[in-house]
PDB file of N, CA and C in Angstrom:
ATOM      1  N   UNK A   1       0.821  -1.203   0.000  1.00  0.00           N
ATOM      2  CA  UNK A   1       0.000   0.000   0.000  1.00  0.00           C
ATOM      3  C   UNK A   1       0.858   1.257   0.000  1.00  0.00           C
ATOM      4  N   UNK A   2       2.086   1.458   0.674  1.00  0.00           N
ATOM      5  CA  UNK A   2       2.986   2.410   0.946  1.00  0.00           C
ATOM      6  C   UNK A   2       3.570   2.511  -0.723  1.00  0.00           C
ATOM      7  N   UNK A   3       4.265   1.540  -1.517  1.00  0.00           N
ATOM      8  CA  UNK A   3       4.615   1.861  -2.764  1.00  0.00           C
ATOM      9  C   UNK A   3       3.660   2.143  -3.729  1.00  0.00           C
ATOM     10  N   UNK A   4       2.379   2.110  -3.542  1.00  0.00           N
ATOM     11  CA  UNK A   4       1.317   2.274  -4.194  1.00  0.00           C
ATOM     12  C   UNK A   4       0.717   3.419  -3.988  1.00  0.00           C
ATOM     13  N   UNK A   5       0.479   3.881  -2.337  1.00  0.00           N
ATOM     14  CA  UNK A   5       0.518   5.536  -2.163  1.00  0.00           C
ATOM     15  C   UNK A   5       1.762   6.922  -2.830  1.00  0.00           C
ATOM     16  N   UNK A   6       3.108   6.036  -2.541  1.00  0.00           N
ATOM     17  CA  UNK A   6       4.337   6.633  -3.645  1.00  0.00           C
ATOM     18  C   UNK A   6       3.996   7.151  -4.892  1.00  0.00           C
ATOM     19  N   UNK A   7       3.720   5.559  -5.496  1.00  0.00           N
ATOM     20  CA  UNK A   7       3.896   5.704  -6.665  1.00  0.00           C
ATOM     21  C   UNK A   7       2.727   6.714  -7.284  1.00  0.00           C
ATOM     22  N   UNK A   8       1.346   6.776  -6.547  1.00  0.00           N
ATOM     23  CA  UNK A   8       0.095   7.915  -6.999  1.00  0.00           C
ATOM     24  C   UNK A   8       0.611   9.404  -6.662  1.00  0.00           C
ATOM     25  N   UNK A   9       1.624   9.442  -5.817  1.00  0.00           N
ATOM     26  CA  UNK A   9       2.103  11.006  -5.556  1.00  0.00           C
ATOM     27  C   UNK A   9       3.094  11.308  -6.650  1.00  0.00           C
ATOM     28  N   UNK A  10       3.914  10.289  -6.804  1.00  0.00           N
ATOM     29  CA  UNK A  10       4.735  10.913  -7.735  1.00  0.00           C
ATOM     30  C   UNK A  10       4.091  11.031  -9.160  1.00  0.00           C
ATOM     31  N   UNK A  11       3.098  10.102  -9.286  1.00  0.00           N
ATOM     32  CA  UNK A  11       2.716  10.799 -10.758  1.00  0.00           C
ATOM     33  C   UNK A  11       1.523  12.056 -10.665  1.00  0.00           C
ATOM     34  N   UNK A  12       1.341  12.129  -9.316  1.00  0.00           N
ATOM     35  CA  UNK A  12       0.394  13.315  -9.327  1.00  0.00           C
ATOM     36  C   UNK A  12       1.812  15.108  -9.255  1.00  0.00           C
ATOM     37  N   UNK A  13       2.842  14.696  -8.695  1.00  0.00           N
ATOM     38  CA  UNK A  13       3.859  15.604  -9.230  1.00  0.00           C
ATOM     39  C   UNK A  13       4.392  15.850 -10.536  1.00  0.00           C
ATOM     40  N   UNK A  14       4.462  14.240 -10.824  1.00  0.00           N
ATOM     41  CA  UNK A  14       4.604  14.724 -12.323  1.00  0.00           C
ATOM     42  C   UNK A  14       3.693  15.130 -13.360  1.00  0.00           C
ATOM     43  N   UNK A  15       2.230  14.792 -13.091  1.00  0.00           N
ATOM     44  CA  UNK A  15       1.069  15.712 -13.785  1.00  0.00           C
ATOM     45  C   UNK A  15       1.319  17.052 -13.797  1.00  0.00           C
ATOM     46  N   UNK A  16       1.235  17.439 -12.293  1.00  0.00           N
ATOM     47  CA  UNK A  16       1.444  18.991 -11.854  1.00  0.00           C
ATOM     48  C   UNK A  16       2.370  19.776 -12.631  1.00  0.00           C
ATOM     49  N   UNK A  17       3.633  19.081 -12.913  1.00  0.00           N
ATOM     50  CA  UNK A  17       4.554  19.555 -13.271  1.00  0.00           C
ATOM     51  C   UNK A  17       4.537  20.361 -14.969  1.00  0.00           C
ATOM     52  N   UNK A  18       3.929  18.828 -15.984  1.00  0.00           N
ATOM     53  CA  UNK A  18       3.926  19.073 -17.100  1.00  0.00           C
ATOM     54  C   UNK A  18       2.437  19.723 -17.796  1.00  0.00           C
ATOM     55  N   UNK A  19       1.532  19.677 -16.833  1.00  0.00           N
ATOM     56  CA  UNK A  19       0.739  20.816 -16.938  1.00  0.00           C
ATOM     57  C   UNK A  19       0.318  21.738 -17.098  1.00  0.00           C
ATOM     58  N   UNK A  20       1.532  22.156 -16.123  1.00  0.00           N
ATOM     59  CA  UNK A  20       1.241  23.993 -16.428  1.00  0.00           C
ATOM     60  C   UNK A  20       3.120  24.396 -16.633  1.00  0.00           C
ATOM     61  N   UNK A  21       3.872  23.693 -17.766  1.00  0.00           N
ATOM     62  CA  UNK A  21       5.206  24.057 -17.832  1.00  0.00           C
ATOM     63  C   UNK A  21       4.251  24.906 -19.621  1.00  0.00           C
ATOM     64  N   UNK A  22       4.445  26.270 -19.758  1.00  0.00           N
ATOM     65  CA  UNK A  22       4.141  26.909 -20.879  1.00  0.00           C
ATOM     66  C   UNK A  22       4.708  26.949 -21.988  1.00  0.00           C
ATOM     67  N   UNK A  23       6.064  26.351 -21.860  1.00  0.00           N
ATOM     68  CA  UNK A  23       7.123  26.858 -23.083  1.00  0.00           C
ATOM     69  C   UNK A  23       7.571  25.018 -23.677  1.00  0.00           C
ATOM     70  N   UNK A  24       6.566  24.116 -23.034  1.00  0.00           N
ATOM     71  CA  UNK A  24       6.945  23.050 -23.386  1.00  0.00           C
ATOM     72  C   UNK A  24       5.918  21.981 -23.969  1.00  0.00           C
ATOM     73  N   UNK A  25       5.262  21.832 -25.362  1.00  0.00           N
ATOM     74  CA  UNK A  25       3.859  21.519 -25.347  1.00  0.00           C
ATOM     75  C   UNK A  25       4.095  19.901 -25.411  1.00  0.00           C
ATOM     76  N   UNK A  26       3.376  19.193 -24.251  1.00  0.00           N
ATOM     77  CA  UNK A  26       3.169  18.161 -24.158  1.00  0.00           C
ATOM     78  C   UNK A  26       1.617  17.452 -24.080  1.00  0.00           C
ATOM     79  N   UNK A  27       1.532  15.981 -25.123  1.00  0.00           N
ATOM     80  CA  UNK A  27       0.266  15.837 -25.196  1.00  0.00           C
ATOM     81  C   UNK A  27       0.177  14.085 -24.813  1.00  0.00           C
ATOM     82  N   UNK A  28      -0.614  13.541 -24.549  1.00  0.00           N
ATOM     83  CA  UNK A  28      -0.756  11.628 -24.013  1.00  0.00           C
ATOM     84  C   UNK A  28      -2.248  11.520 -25.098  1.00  0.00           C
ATOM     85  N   UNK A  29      -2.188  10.364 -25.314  1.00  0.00           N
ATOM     86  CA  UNK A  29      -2.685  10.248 -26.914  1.00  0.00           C
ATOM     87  C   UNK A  29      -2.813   8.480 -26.563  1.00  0.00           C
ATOM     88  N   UNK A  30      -3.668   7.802 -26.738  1.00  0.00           N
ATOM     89  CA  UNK A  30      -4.051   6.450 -26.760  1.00  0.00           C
ATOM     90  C   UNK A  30      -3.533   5.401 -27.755  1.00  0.00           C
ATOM     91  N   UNK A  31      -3.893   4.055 -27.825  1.00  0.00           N
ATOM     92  CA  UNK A  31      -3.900   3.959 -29.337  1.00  0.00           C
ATOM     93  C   UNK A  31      -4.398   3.783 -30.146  1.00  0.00           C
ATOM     94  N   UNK A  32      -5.734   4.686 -29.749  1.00  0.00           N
ATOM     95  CA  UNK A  32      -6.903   5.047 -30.652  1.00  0.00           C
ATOM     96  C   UNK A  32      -6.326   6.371 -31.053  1.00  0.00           C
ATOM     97  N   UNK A  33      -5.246   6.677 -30.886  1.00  0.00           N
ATOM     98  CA  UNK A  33      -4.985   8.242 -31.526  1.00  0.00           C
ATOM     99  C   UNK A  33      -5.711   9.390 -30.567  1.00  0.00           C
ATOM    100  N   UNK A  34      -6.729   9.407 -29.624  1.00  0.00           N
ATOM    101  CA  UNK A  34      -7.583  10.163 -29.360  1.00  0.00           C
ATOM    102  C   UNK A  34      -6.698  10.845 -27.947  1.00  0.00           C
ATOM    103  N   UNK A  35      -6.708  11.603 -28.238  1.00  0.00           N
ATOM    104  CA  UNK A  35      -6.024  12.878 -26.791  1.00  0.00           C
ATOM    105  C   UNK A  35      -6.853  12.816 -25.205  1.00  0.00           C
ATOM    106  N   UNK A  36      -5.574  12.191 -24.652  1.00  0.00           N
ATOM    107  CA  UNK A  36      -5.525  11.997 -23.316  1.00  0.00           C
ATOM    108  C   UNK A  36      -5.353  12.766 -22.086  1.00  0.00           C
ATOM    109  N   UNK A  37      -4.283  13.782 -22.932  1.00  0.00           N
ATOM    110  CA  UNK A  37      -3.581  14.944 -21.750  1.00  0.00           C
ATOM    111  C   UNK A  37      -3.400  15.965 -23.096  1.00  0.00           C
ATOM    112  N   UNK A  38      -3.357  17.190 -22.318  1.00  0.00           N
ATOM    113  CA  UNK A  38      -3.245  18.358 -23.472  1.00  0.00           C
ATOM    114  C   UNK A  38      -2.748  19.504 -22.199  1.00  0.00           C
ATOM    115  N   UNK A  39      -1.063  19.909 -22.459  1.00  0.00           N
ATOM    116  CA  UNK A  39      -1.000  20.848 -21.380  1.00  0.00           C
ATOM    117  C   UNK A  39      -0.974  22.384 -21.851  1.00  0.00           C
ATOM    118  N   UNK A  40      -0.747  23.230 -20.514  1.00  0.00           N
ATOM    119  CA  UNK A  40      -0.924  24.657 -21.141  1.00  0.00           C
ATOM    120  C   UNK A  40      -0.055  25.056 -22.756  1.00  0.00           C
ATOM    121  N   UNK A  41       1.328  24.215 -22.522  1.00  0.00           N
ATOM    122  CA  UNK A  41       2.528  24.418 -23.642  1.00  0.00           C
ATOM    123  C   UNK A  41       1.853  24.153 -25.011  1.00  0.00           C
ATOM    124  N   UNK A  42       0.918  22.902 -24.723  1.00  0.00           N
ATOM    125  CA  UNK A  42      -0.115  22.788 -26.223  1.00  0.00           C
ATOM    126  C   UNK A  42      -0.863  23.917 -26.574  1.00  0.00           C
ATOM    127  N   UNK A  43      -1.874  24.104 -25.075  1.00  0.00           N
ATOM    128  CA  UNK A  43      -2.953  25.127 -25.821  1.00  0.00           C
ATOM    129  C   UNK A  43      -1.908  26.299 -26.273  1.00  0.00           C
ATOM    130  N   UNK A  44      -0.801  27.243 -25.878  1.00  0.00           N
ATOM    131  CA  UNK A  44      -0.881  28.074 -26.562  1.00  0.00           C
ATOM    132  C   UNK A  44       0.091  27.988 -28.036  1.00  0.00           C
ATOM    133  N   UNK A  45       0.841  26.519 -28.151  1.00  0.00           N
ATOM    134  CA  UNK A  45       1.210  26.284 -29.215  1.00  0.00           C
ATOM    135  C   UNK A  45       0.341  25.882 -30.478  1.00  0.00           C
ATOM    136  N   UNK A  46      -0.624  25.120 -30.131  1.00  0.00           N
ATOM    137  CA  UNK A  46      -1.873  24.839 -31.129  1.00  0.00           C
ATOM    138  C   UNK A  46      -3.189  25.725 -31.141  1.00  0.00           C
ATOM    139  N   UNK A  47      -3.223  25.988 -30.171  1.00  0.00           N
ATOM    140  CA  UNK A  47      -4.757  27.097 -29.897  1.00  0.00           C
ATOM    141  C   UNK A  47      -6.050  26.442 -29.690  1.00  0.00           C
ATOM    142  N   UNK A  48      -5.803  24.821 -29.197  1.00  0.00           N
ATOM    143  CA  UNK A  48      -6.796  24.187 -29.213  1.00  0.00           C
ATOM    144  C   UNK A  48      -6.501  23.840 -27.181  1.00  0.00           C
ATOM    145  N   UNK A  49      -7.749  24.075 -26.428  1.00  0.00           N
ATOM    146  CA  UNK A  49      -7.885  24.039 -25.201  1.00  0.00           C
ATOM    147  C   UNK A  49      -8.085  22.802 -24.592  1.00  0.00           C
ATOM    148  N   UNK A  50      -7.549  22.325 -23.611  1.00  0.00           N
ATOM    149  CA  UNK A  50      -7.556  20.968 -23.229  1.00  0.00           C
ATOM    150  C   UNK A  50      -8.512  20.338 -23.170  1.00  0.00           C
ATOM    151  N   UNK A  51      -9.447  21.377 -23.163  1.00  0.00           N
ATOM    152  CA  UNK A  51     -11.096  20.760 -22.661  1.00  0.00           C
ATOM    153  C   UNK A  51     -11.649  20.761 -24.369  1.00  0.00           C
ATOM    154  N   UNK A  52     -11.365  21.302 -25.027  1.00  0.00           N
ATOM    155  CA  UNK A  52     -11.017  20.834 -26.664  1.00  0.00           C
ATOM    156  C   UNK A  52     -10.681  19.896 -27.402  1.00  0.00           C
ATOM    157  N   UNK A  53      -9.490  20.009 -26.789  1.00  0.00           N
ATOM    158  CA  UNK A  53      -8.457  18.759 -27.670  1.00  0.00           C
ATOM    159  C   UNK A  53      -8.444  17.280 -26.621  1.00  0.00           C
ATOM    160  N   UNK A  54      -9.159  17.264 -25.673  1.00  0.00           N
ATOM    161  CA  UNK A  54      -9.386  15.829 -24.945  1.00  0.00           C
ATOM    162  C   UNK A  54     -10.572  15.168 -25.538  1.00  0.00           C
ATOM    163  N   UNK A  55     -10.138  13.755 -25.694  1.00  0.00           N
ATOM    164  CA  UNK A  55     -10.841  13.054 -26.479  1.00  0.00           C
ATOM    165  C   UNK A  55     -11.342  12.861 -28.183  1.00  0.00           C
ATOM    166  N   UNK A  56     -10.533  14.093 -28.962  1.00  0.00           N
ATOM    167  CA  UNK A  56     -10.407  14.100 -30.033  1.00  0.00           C
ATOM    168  C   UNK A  56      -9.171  13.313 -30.722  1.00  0.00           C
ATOM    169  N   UNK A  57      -9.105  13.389 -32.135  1.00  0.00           N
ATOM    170  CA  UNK A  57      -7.953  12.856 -32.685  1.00  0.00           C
ATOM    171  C   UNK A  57      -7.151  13.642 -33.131  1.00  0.00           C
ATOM    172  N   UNK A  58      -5.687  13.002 -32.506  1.00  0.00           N
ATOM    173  CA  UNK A  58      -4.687  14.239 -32.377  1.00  0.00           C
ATOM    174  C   UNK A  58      -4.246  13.835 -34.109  1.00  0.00           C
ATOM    175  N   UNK A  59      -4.829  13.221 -34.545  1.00  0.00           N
ATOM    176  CA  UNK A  59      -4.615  13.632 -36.121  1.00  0.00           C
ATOM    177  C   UNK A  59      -5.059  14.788 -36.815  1.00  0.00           C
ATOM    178  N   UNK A  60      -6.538  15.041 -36.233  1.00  0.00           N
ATOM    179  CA  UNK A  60      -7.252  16.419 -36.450  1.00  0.00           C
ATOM    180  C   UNK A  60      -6.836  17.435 -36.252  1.00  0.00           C
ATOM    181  N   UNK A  61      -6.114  17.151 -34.705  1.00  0.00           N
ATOM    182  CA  UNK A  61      -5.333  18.559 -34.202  1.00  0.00           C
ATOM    183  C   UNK A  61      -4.391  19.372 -34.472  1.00  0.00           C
ATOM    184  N   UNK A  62      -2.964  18.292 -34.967  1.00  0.00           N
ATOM    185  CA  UNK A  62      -2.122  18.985 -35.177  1.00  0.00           C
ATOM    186  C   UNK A  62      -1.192  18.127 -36.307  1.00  0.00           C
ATOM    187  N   UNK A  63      -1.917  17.495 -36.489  1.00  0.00           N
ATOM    188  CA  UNK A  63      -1.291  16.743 -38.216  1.00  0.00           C
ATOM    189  C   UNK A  63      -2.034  17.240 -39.317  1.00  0.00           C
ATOM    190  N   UNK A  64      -0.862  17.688 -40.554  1.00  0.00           N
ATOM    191  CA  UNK A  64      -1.593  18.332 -41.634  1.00  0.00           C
ATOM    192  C   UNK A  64      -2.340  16.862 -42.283  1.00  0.00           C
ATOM    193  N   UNK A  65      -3.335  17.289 -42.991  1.00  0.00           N
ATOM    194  CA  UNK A  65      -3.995  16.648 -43.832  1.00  0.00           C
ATOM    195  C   UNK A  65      -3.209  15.684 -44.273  1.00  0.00           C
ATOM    196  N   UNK A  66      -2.077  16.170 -45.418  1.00  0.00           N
ATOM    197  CA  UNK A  66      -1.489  15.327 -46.185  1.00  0.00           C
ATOM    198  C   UNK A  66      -0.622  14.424 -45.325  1.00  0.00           C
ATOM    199  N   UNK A  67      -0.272  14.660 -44.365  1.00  0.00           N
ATOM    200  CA  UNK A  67       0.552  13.764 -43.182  1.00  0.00           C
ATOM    201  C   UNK A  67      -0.214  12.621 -42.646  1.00  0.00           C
ATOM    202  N   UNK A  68      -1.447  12.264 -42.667  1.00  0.00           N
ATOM    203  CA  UNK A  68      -2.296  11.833 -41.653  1.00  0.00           C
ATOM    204  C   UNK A  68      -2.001  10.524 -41.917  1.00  0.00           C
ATOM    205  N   UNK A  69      -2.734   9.864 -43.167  1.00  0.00           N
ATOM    206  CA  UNK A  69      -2.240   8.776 -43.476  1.00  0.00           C
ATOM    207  C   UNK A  69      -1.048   8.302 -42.932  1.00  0.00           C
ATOM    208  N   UNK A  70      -0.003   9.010 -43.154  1.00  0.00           N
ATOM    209  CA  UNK A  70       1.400   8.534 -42.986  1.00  0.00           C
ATOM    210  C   UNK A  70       1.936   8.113 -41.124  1.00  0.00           C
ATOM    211  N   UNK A  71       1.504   9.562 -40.548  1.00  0.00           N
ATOM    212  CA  UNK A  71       1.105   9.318 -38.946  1.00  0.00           C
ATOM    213  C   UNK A  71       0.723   8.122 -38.677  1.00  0.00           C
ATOM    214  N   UNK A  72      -0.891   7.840 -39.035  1.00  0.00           N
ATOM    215  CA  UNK A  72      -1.614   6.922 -38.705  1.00  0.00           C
ATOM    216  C   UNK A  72      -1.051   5.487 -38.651  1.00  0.00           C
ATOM    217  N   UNK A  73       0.163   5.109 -40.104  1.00  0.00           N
ATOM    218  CA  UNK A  73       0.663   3.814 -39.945  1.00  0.00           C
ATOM    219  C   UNK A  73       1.719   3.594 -39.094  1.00  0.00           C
ATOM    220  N   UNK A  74       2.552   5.068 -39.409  1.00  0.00           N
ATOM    221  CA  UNK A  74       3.366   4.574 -38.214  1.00  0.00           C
ATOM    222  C   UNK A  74       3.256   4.927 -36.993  1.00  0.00           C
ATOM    223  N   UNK A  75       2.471   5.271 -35.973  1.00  0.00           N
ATOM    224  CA  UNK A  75       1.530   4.892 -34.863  1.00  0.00           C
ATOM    225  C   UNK A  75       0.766   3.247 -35.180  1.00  0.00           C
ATOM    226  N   UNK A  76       0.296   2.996 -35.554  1.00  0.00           N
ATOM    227  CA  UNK A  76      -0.172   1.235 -35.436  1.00  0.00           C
ATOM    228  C   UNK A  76       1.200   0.182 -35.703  1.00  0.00           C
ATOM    229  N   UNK A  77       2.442   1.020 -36.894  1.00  0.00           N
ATOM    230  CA  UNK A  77       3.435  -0.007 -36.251  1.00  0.00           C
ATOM    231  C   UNK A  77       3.660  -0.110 -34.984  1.00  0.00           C
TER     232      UNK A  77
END
C-alpha cells in the first residue's frame, strides 16, 4: 500500500509539473490516436484548449492533412 501511495504522488507531481510548464507543449494520446492529456505548452502552441483537444484525434489537431495517413501507420506499427 505504501509503494502504491508513492507511486500515486509521484505521478500526481509529475502531472502537476507538465501541466502547467508553458514553453513546453506536451500531449498523451491512446492507441486510438484520441487525446488523453493536453498541457498549457499545447494550448498556446496549437490554440486548441484541453477541454477541446481531450478526447479528439490528435490527427485532427495537429497533423496536416497530407501527413495523416502517414502518422496513422506509423503509430499502429
Amino acid at each position: 500500500r505504501q509503494a502504491e501511495a508513492r507511486l500515486r504522488a509521484s505521478e500526481q507531481r509529475f502531472r502537476q509539473l507538465v501541466e502547467n510548464v508553458p514553453g513546453i507543449a506536451v500531449q498523451g494520446y491512446g492507441a486510438d490516436l484520441r487525446v488523453r492529456f493536453w498541457n498549457v505548452g499545447s494550448e498556446r502552441l496549437y490554440g486548441w484548449t484541453a477541454r477541446e483537444a481531450c478526447g479528439r484525434s490528435v490527427l485532427d489537431l495537429i497533423i496536416p492533412p497530407a501527413m495523416r495517413n502517414e502518422v496513422r501507420e506509423a503509430m499502429q506499427a
